[in-house]
Every structure is written in structure tokens, then in C-alpha cells.
N, C-alpha and C. Protein backbone atom coordinates (compact mmCIF):
# COMPACT_ATOMS: atom_id res chain seq x y z
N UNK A 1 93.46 134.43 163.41
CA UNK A 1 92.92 133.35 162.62
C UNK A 1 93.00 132.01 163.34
N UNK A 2 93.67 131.86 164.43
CA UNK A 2 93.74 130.75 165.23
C UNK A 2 93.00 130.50 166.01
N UNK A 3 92.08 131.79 166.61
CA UNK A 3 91.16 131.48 167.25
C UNK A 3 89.68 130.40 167.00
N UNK A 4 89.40 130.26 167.70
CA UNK A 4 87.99 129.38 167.37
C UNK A 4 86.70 130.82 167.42
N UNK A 5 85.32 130.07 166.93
CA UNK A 5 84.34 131.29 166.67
C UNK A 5 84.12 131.63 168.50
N UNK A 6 83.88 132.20 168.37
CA UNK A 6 83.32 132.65 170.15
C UNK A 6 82.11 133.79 170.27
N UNK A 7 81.22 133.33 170.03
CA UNK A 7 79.76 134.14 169.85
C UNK A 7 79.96 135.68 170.88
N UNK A 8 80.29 135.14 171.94
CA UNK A 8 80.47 136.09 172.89
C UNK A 8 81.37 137.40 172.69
N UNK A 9 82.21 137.12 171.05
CA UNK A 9 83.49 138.41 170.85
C UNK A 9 83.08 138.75 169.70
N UNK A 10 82.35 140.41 169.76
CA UNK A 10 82.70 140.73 168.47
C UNK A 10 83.18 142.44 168.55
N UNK A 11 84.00 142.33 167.46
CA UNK A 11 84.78 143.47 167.51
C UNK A 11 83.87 145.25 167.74
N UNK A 12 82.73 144.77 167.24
CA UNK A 12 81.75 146.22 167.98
C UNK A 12 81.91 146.68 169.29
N UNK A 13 81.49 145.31 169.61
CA UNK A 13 81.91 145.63 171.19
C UNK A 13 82.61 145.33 172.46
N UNK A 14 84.01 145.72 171.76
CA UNK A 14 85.27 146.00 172.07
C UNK A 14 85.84 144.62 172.55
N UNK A 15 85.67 143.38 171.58
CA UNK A 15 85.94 142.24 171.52
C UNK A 15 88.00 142.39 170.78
N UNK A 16 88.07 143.32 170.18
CA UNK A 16 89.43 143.28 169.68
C UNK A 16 90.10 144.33 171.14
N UNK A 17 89.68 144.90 171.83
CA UNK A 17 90.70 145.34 173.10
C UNK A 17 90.60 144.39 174.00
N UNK A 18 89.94 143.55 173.91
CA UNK A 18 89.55 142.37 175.27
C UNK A 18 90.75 141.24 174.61
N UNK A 19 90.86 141.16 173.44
CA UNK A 19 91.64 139.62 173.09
C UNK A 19 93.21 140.54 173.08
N UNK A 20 93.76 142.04 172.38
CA UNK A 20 94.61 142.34 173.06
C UNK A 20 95.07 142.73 173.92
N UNK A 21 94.37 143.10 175.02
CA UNK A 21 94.63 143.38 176.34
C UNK A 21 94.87 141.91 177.27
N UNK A 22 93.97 141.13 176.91
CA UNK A 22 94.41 139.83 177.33
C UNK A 22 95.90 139.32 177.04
N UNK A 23 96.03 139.30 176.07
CA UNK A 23 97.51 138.60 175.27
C UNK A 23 98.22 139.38 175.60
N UNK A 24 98.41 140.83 175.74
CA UNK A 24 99.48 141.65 176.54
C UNK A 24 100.01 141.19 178.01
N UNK A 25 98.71 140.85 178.98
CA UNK A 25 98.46 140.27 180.31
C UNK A 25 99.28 139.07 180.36
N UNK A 26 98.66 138.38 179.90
CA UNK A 26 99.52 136.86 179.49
C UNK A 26 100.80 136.87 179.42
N UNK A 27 100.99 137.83 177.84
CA UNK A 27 102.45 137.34 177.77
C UNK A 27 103.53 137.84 178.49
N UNK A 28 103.01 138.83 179.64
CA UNK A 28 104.50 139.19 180.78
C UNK A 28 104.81 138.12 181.13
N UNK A 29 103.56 136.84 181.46
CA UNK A 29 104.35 135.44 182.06
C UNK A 29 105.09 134.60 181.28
N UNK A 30 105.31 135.00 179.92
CA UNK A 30 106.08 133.60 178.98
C UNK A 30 107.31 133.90 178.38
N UNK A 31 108.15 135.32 179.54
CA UNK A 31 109.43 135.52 178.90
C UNK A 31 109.93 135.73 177.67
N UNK A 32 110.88 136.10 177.31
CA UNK A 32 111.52 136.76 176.33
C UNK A 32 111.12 136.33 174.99
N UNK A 33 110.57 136.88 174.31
CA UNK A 33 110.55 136.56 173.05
C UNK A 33 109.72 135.34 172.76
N UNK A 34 109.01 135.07 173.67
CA UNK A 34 107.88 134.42 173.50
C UNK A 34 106.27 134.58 173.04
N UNK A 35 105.69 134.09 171.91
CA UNK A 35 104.61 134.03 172.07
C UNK A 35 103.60 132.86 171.46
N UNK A 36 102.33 133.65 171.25
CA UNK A 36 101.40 132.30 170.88
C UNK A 36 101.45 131.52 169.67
N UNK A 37 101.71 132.07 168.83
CA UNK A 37 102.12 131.66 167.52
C UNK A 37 103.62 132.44 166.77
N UNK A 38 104.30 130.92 166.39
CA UNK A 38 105.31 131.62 165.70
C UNK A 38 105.53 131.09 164.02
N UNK A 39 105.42 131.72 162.75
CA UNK A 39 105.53 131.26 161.53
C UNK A 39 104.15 130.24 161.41
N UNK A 40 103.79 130.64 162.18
CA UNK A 40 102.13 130.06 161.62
C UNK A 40 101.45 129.08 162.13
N UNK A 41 102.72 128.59 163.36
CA UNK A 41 102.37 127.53 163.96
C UNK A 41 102.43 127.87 165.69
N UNK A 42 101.16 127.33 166.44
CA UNK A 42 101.37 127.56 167.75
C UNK A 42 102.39 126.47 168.41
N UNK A 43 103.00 127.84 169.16
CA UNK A 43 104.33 127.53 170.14
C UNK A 43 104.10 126.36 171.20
N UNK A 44 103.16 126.70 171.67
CA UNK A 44 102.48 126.14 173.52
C UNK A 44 101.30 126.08 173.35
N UNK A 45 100.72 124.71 173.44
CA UNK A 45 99.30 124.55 173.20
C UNK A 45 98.52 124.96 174.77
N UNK A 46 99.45 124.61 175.83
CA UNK A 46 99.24 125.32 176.98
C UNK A 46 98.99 126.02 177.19
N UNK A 47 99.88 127.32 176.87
CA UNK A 47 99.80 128.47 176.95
C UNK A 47 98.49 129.04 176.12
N UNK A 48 98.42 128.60 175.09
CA UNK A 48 97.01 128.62 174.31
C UNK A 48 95.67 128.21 174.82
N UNK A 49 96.05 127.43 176.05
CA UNK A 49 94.56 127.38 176.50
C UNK A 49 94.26 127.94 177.35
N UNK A 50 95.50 128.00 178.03
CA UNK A 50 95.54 129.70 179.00
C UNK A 50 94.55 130.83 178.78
N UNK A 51 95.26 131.35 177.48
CA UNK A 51 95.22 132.77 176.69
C UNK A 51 93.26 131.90 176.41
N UNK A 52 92.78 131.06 175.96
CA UNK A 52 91.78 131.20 175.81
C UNK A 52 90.51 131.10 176.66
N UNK A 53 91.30 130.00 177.90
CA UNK A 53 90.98 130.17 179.24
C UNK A 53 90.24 131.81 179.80
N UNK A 54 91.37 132.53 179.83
CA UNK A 54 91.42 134.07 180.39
C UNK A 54 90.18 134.72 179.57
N UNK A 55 90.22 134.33 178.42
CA UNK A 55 89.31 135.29 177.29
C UNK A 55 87.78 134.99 178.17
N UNK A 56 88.09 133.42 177.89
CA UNK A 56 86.32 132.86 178.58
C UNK A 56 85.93 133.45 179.71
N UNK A 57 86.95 133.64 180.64
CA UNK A 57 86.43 134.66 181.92
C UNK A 57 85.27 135.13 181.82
N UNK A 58 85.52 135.73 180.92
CA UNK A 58 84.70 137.14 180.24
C UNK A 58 83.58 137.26 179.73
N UNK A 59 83.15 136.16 178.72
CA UNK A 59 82.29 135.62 178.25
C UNK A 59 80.88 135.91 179.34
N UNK A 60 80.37 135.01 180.44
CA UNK A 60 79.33 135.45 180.84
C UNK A 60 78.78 137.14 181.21
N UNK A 61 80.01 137.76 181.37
CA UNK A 61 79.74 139.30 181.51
C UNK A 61 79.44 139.84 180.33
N UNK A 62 80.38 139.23 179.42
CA UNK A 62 79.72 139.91 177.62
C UNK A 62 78.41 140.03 177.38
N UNK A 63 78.31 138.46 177.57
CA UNK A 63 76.75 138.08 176.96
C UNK A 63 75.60 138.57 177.72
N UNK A 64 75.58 138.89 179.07
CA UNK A 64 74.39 139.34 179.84
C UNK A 64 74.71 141.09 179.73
N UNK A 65 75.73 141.50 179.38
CA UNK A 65 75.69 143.18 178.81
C UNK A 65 74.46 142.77 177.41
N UNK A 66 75.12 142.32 176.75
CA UNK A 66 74.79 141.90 174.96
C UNK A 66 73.45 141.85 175.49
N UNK A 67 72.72 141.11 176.11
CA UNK A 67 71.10 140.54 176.57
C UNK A 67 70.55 142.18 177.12
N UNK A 68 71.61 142.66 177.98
CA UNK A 68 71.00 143.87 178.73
C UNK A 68 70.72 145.07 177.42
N UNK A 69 71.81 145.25 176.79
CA UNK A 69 71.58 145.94 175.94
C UNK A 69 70.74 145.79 174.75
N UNK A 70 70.21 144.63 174.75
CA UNK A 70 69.34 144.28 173.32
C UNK A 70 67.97 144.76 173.88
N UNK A 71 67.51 144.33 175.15
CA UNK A 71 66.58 144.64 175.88
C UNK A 71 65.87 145.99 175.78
N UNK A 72 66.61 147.00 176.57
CA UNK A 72 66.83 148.25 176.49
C UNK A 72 66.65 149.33 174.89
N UNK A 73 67.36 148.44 173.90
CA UNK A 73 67.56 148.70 172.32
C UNK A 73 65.41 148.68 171.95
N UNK A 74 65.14 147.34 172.15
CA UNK A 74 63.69 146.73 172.28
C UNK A 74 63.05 148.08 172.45
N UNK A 75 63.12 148.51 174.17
CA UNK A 75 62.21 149.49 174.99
C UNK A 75 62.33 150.90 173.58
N UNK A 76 63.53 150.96 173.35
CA UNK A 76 63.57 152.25 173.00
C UNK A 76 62.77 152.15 171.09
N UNK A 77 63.05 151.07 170.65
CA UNK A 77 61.89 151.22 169.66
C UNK A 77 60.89 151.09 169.64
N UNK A 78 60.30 150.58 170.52
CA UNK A 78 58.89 149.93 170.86
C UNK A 78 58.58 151.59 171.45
N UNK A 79 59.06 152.28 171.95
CA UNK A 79 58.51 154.05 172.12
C UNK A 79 58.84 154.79 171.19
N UNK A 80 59.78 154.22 169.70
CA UNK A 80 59.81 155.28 168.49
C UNK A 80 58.56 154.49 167.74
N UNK A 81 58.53 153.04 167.76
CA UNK A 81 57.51 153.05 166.30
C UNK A 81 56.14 153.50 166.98
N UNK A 82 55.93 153.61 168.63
CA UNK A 82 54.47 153.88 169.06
C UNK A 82 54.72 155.65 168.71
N UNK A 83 55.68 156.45 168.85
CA UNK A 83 55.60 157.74 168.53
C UNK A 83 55.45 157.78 166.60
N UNK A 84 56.11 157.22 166.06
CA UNK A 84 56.47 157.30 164.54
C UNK A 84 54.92 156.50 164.04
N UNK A 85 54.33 155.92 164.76
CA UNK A 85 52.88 155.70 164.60
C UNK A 85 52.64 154.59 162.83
């Protein structure tokens, strides 16, 4: 819930293993018993821009899959509604 919207993540496609696989990554660097939020409030706004830093990586590879695959999605109805007539 702390996150901001990020067009580029959605949990279809595999936007919830990308934000925990990230935060797993991350948090080997912030020692014991550390993390991004604690009781509701973030710990390290740093570290938070880190963790959202890392996510953005990602982002241009999402979105040109997302483009590739919408494309492709296109081809393949545009040959069912010309068969389904």
C-alpha cells in the first residue's frame, strides 16, 4: 500500500514476483531485522528509493514485452475474426 501506481506492474504479469524478489535482493543489504516499513511507517526513505529505484530498472523491459505482446494478441485476432467471418 506504500507503493505509488506504476503502470508498468501488474500482478498478471508477474508484477507481484518482480516487487518480491526485488525486496528479498535489497534487503540482504540493510541487516538484521531491518526493513521498509515498520508499524505502518517507513523506516528509510533512502532505502525506499532504492527499493523503488531497482523496481524502475525494469520498467522499460515490462512495457516493450506489454507493447510486444499486445501486438502479437492484435495479429492473432485479426486471423480469428477474418476466420470466424
Amino acid at each position: 500500500d506504500f507503493l505509488p501506481h506504476m503502470p508498468a506492474l501488474d500482478i498478471g504479469d508477474g508484477a507481484f514476483d518482480l516487487l518480491f524478489n526485488t525486496y528479498k535482493d535489497q534487503r540482504l543489504g540493510w541487516g538484521s531485522n531491518q526493513y521498509l516499513v515498520n508499524e505502518g511507517k517507513i523506516c528509510d526513505a533512502t532505502r525506499l528509493e532504492l527499493y523503488l529505484s531497482a523496481i524502475g530498472k525494469n520498467e522499460t523491459e515490462i512495457l516493450e514485452k506489454k507493447e510486444s505482446d499486445d501486438l502479437q494478441y492484435a495479429k492473432k485476432r485479426r486471423k480469428w475474426d477474418k476466420r470466424d467471418g
